[in-house]
PDB file of N, CA and C in Angstrom:
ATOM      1  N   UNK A   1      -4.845  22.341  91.774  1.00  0.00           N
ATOM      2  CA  UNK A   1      -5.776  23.438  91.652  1.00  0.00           C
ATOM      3  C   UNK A   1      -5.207  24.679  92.328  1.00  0.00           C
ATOM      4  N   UNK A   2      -5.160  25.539  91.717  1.00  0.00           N
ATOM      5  CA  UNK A   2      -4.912  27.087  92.083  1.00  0.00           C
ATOM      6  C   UNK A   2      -5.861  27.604  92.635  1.00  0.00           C
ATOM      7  N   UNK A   3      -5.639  28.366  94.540  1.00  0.00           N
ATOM      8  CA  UNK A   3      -7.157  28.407  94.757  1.00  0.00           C
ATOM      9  C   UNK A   3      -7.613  29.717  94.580  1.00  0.00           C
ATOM     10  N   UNK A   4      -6.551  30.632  93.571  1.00  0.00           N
ATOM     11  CA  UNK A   4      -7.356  32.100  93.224  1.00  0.00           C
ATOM     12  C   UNK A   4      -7.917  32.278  92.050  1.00  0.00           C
ATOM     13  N   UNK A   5      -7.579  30.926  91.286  1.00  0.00           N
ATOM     14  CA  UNK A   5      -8.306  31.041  89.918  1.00  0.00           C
ATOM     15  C   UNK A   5      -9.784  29.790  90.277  1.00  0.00           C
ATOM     16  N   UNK A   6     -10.765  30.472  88.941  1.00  0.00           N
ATOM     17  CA  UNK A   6     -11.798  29.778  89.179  1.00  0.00           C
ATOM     18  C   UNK A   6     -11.689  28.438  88.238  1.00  0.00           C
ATOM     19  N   UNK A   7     -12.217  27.131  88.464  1.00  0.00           N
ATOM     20  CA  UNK A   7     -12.220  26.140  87.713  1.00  0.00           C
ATOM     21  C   UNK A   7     -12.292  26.424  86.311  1.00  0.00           C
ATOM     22  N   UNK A   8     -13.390  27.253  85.980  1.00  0.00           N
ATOM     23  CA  UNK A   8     -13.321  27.171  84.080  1.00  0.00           C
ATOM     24  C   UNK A   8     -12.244  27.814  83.610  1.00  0.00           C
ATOM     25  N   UNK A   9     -11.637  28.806  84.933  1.00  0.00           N
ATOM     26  CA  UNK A   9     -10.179  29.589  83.788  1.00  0.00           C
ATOM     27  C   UNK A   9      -9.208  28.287  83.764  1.00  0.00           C
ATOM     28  N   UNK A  10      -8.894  27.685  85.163  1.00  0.00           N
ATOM     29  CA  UNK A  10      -7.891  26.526  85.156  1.00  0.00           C
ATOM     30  C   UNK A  10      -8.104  25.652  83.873  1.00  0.00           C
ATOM     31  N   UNK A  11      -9.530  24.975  83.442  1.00  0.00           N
ATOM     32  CA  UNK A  11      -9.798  24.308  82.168  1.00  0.00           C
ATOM     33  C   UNK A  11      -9.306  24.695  81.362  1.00  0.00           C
ATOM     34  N   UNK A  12      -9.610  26.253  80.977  1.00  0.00           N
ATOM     35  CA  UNK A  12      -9.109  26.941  80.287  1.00  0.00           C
ATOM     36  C   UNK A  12      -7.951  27.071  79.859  1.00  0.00           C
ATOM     37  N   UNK A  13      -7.326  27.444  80.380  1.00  0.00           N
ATOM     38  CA  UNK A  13      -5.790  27.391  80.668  1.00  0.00           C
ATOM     39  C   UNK A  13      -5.407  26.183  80.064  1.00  0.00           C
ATOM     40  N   UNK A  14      -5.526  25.049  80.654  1.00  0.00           N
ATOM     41  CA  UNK A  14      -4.792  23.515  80.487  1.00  0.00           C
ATOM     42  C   UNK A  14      -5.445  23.750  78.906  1.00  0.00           C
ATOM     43  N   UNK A  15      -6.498  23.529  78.456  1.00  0.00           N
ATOM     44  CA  UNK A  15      -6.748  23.415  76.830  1.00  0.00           C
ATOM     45  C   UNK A  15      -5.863  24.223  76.497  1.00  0.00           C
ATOM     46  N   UNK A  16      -5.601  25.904  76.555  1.00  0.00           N
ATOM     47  CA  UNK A  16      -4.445  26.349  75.988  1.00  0.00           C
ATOM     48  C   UNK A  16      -3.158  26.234  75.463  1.00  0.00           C
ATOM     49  N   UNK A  17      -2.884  25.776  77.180  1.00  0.00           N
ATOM     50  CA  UNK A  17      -1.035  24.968  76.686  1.00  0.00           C
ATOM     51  C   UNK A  17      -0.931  23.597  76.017  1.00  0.00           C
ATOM     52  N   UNK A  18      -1.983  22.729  76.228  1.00  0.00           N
ATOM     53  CA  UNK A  18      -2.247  21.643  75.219  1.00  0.00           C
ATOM     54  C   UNK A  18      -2.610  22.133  74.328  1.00  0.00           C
ATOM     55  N   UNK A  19      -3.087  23.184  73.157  1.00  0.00           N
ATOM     56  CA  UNK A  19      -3.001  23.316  72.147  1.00  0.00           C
ATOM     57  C   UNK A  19      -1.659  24.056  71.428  1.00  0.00           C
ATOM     58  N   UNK A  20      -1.310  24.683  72.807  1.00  0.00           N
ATOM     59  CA  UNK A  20       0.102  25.007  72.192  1.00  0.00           C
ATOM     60  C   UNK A  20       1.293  24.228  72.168  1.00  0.00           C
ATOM     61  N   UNK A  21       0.988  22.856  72.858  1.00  0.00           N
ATOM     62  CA  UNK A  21       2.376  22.001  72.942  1.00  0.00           C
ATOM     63  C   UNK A  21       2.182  21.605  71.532  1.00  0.00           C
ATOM     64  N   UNK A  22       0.935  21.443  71.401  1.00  0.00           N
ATOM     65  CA  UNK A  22       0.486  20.186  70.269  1.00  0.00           C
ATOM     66  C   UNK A  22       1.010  20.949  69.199  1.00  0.00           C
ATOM     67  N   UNK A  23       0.816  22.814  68.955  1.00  0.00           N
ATOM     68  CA  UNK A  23       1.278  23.267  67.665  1.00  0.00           C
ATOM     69  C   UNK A  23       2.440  23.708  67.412  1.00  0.00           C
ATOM     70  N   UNK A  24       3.587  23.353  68.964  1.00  0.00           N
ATOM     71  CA  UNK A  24       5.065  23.489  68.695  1.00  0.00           C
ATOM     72  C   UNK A  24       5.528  21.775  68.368  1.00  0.00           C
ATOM     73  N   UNK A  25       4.858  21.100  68.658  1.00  0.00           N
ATOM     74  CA  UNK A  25       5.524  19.271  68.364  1.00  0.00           C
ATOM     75  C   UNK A  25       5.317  19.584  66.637  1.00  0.00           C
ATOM     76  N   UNK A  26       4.071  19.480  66.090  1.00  0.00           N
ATOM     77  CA  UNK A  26       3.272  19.989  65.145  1.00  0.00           C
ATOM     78  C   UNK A  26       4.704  20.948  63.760  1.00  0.00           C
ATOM     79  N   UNK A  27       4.805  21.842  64.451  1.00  0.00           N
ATOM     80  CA  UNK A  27       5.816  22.595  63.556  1.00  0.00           C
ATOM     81  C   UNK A  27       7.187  22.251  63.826  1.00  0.00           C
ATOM     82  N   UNK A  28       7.668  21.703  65.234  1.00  0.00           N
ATOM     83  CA  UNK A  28       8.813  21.266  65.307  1.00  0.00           C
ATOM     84  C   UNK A  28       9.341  20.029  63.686  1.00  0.00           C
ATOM     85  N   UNK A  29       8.186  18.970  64.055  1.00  0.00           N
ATOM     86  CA  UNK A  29       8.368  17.751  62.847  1.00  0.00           C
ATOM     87  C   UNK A  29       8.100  18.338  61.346  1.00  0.00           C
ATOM     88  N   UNK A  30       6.753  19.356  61.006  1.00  0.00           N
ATOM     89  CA  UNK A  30       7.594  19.680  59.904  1.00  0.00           C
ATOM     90  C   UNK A  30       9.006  20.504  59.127  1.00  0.00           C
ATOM     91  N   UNK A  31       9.644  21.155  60.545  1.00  0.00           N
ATOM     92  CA  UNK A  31      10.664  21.862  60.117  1.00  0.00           C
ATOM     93  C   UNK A  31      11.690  20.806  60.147  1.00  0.00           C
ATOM     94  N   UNK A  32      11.883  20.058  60.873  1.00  0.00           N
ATOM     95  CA  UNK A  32      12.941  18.706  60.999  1.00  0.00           C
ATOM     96  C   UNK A  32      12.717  17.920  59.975  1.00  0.00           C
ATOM     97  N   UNK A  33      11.819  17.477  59.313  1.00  0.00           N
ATOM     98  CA  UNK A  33      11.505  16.836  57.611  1.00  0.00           C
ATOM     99  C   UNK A  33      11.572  17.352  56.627  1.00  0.00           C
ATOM    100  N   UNK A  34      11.478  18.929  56.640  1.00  0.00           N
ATOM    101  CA  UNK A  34      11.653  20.016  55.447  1.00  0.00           C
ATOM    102  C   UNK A  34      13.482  20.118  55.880  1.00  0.00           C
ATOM    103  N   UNK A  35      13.969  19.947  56.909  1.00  0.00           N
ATOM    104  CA  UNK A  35      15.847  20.119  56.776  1.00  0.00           C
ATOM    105  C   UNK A  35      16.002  19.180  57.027  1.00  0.00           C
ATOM    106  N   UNK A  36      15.868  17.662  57.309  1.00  0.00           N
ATOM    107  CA  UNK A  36      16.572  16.444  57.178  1.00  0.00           C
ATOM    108  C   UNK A  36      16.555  15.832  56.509  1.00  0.00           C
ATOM    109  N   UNK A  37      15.277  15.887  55.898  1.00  0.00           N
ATOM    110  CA  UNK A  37      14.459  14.743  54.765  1.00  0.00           C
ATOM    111  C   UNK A  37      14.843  15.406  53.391  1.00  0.00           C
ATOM    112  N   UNK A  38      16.046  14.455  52.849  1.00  0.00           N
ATOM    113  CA  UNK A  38      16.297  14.900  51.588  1.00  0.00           C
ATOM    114  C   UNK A  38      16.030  14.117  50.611  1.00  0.00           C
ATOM    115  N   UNK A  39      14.794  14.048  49.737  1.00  0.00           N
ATOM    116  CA  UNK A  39      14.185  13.031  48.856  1.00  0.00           C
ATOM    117  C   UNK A  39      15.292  12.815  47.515  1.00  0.00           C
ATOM    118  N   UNK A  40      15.005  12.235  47.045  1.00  0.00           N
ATOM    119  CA  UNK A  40      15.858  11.082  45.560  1.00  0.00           C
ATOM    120  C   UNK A  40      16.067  12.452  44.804  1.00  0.00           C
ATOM    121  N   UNK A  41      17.113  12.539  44.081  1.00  0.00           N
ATOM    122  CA  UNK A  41      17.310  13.934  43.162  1.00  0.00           C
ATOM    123  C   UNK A  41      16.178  13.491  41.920  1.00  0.00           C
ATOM    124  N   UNK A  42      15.557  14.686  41.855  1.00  0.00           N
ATOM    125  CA  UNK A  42      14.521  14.453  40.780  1.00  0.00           C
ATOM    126  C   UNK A  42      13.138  14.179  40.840  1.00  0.00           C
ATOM    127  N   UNK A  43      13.304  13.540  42.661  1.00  0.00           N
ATOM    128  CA  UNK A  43      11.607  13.297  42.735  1.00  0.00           C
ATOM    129  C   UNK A  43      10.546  13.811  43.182  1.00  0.00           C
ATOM    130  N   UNK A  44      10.916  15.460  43.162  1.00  0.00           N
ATOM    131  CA  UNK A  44       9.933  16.713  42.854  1.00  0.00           C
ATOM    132  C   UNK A  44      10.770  17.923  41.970  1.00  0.00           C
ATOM    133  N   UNK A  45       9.833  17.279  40.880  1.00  0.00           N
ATOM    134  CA  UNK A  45      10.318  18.198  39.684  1.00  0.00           C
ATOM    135  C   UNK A  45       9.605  19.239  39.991  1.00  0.00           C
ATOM    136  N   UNK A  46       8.406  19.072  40.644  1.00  0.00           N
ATOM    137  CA  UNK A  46       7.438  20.763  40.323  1.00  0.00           C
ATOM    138  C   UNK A  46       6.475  20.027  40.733  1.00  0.00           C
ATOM    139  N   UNK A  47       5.242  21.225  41.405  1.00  0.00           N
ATOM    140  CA  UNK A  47       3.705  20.611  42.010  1.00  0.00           C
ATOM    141  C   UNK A  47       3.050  20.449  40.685  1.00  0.00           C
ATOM    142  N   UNK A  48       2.324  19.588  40.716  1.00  0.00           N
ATOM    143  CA  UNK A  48       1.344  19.051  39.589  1.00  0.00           C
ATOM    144  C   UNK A  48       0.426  20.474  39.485  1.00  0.00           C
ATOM    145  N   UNK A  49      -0.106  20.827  40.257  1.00  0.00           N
ATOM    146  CA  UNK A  49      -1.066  21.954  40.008  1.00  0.00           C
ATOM    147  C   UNK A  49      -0.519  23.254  39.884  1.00  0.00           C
ATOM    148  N   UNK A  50       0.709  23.174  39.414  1.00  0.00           N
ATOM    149  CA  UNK A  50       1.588  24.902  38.959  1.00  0.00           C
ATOM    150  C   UNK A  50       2.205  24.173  37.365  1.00  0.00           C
ATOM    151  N   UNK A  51       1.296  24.673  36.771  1.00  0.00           N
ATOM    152  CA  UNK A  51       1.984  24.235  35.101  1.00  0.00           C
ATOM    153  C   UNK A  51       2.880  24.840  34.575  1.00  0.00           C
ATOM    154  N   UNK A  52       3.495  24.121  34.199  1.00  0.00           N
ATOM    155  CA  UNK A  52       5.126  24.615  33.358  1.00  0.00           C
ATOM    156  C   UNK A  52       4.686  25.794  32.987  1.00  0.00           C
ATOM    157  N   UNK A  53       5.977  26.852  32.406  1.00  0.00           N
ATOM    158  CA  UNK A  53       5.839  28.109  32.163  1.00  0.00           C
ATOM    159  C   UNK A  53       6.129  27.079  30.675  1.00  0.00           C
ATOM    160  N   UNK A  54       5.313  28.809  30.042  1.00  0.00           N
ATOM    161  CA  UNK A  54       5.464  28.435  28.266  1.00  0.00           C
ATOM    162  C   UNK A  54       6.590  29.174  28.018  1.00  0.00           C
ATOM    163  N   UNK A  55       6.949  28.926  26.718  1.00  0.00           N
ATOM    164  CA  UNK A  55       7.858  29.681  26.096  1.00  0.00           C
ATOM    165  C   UNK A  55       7.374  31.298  25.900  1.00  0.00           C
ATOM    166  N   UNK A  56       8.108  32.102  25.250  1.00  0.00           N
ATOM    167  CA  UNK A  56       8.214  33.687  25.283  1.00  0.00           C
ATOM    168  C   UNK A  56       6.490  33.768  24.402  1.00  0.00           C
ATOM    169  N   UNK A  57       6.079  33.086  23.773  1.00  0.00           N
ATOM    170  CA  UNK A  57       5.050  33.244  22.994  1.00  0.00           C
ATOM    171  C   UNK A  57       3.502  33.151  23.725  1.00  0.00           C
ATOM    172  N   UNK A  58       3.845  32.221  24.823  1.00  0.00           N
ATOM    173  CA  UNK A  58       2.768  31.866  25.264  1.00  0.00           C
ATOM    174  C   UNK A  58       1.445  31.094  24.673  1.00  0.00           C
ATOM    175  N   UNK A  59       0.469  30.721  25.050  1.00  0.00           N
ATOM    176  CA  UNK A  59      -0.712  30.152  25.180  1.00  0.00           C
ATOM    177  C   UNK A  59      -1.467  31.446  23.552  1.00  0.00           C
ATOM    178  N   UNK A  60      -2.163  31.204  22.622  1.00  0.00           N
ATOM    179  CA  UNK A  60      -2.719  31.819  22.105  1.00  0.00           C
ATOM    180  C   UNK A  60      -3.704  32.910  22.904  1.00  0.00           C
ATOM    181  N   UNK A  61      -4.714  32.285  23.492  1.00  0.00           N
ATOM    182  CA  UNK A  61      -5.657  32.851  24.691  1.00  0.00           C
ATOM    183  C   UNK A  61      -5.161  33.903  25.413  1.00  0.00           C
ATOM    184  N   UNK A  62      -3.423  33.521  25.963  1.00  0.00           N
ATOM    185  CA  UNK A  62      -3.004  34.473  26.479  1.00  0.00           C
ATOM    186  C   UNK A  62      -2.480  35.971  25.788  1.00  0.00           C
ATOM    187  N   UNK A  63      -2.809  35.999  24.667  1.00  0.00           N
ATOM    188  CA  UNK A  63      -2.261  36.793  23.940  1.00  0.00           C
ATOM    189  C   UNK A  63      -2.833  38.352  23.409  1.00  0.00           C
ATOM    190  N   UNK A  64      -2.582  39.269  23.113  1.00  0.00           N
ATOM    191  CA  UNK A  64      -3.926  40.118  22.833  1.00  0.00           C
ATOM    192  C   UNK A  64      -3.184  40.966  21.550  1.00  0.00           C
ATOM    193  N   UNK A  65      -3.340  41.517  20.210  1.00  0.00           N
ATOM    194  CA  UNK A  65      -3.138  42.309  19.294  1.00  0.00           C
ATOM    195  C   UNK A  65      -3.505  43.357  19.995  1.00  0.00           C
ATOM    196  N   UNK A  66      -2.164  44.348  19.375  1.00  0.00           N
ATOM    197  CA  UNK A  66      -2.544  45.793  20.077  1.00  0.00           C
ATOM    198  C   UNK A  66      -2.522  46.419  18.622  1.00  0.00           C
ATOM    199  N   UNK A  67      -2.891  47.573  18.620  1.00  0.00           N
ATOM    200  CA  UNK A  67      -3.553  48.924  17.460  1.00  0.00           C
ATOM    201  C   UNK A  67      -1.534  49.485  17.425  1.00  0.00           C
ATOM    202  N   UNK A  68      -1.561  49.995  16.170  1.00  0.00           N
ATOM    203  CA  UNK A  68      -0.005  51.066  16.352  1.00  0.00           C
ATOM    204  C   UNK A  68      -0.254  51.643  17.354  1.00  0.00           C
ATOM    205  N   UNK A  69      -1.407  51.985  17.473  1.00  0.00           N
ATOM    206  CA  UNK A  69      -1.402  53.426  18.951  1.00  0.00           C
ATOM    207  C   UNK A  69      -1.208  53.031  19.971  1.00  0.00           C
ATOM    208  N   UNK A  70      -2.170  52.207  20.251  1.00  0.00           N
ATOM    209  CA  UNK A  70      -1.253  51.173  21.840  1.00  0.00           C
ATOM    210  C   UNK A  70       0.194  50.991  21.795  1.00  0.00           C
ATOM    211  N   UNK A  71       0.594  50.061  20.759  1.00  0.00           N
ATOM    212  CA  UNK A  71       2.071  49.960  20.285  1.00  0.00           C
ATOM    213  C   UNK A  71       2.956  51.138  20.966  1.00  0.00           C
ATOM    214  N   UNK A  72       2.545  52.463  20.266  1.00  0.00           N
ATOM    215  CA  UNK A  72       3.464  53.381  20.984  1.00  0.00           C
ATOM    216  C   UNK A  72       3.129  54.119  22.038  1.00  0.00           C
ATOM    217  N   UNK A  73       1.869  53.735  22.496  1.00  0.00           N
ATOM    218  CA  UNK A  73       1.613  54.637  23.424  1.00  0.00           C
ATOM    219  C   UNK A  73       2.229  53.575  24.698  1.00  0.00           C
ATOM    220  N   UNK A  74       2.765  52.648  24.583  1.00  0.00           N
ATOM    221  CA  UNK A  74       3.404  51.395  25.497  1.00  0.00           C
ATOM    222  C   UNK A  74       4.710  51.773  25.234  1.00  0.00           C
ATOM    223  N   UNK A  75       5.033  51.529  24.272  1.00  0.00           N
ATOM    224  CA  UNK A  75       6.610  51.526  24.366  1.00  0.00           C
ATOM    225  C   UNK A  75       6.878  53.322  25.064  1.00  0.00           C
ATOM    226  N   UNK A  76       6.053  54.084  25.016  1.00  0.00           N
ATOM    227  CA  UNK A  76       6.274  55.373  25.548  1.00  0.00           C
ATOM    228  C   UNK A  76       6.313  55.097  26.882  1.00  0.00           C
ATOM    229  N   UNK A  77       5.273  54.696  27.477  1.00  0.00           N
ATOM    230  CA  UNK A  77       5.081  53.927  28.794  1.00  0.00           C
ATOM    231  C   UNK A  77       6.362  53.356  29.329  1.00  0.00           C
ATOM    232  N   UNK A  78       7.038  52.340  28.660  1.00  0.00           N
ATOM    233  CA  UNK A  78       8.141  51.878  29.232  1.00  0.00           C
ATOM    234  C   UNK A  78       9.413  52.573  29.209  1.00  0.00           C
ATOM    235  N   UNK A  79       9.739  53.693  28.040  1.00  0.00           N
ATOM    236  CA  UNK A  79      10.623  54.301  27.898  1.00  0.00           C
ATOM    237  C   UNK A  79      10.810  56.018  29.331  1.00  0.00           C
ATOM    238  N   UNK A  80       9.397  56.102  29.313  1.00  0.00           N
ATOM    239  CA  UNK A  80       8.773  56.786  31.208  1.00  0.00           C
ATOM    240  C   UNK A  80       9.449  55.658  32.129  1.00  0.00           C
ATOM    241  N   UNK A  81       9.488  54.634  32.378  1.00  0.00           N
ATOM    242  CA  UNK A  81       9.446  53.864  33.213  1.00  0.00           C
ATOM    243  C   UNK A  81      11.272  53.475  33.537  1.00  0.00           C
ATOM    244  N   UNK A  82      11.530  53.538  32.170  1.00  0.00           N
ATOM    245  CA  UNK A  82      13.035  52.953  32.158  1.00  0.00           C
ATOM    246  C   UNK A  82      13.844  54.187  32.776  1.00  0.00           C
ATOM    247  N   UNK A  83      13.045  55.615  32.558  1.00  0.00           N
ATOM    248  CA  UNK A  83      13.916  56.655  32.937  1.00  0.00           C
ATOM    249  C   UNK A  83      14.105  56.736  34.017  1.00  0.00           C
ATOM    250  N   UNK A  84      12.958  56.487  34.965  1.00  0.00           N
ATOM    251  CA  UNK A  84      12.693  56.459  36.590  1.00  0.00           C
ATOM    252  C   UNK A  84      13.591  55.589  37.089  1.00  0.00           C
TER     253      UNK A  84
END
């Protein structure tokens, strides 16, 4: 016991550095498993919940018809854009 600090800061305190040992052990092991741990070639192709990219065409849904005027008022847009 420190006798210029009061008991609840000392509590205090000790919960602190025990939460900070706990969140350097904590990140120590996943950085040592993300650079040591080298799994089977192949056995993460990709997260299940990020779906393959489509081809240049895409998803119908994803798609939208534009008017001639959009048409060029876009390609004007990009031809502004390409100059910059």
């Amino acid at each position: 016991m420190l006798p210029s600090i009061p008991l609840a800061r000392e509590i205090g305190l000790a919960v602190l550095l025990v939460a900070a040992l706990v969140w350097v052990i904590g990140l120590g092991r996943v950085l040592w498993e993300t650079r040591f741990h080298h799994p089977e070639p192949g056995a993460h192709e990709g997260l299940a919940a990020i779906p393959a990219q489509r081809g240049r065409a895409g998803h119908p849904m994803e798609t939208v018809e534009l008017t001639e005027e959009e048409e060029r008022a876009f390609a004007g847009l990009i031809r502004t854009i390409a100059l910059h």
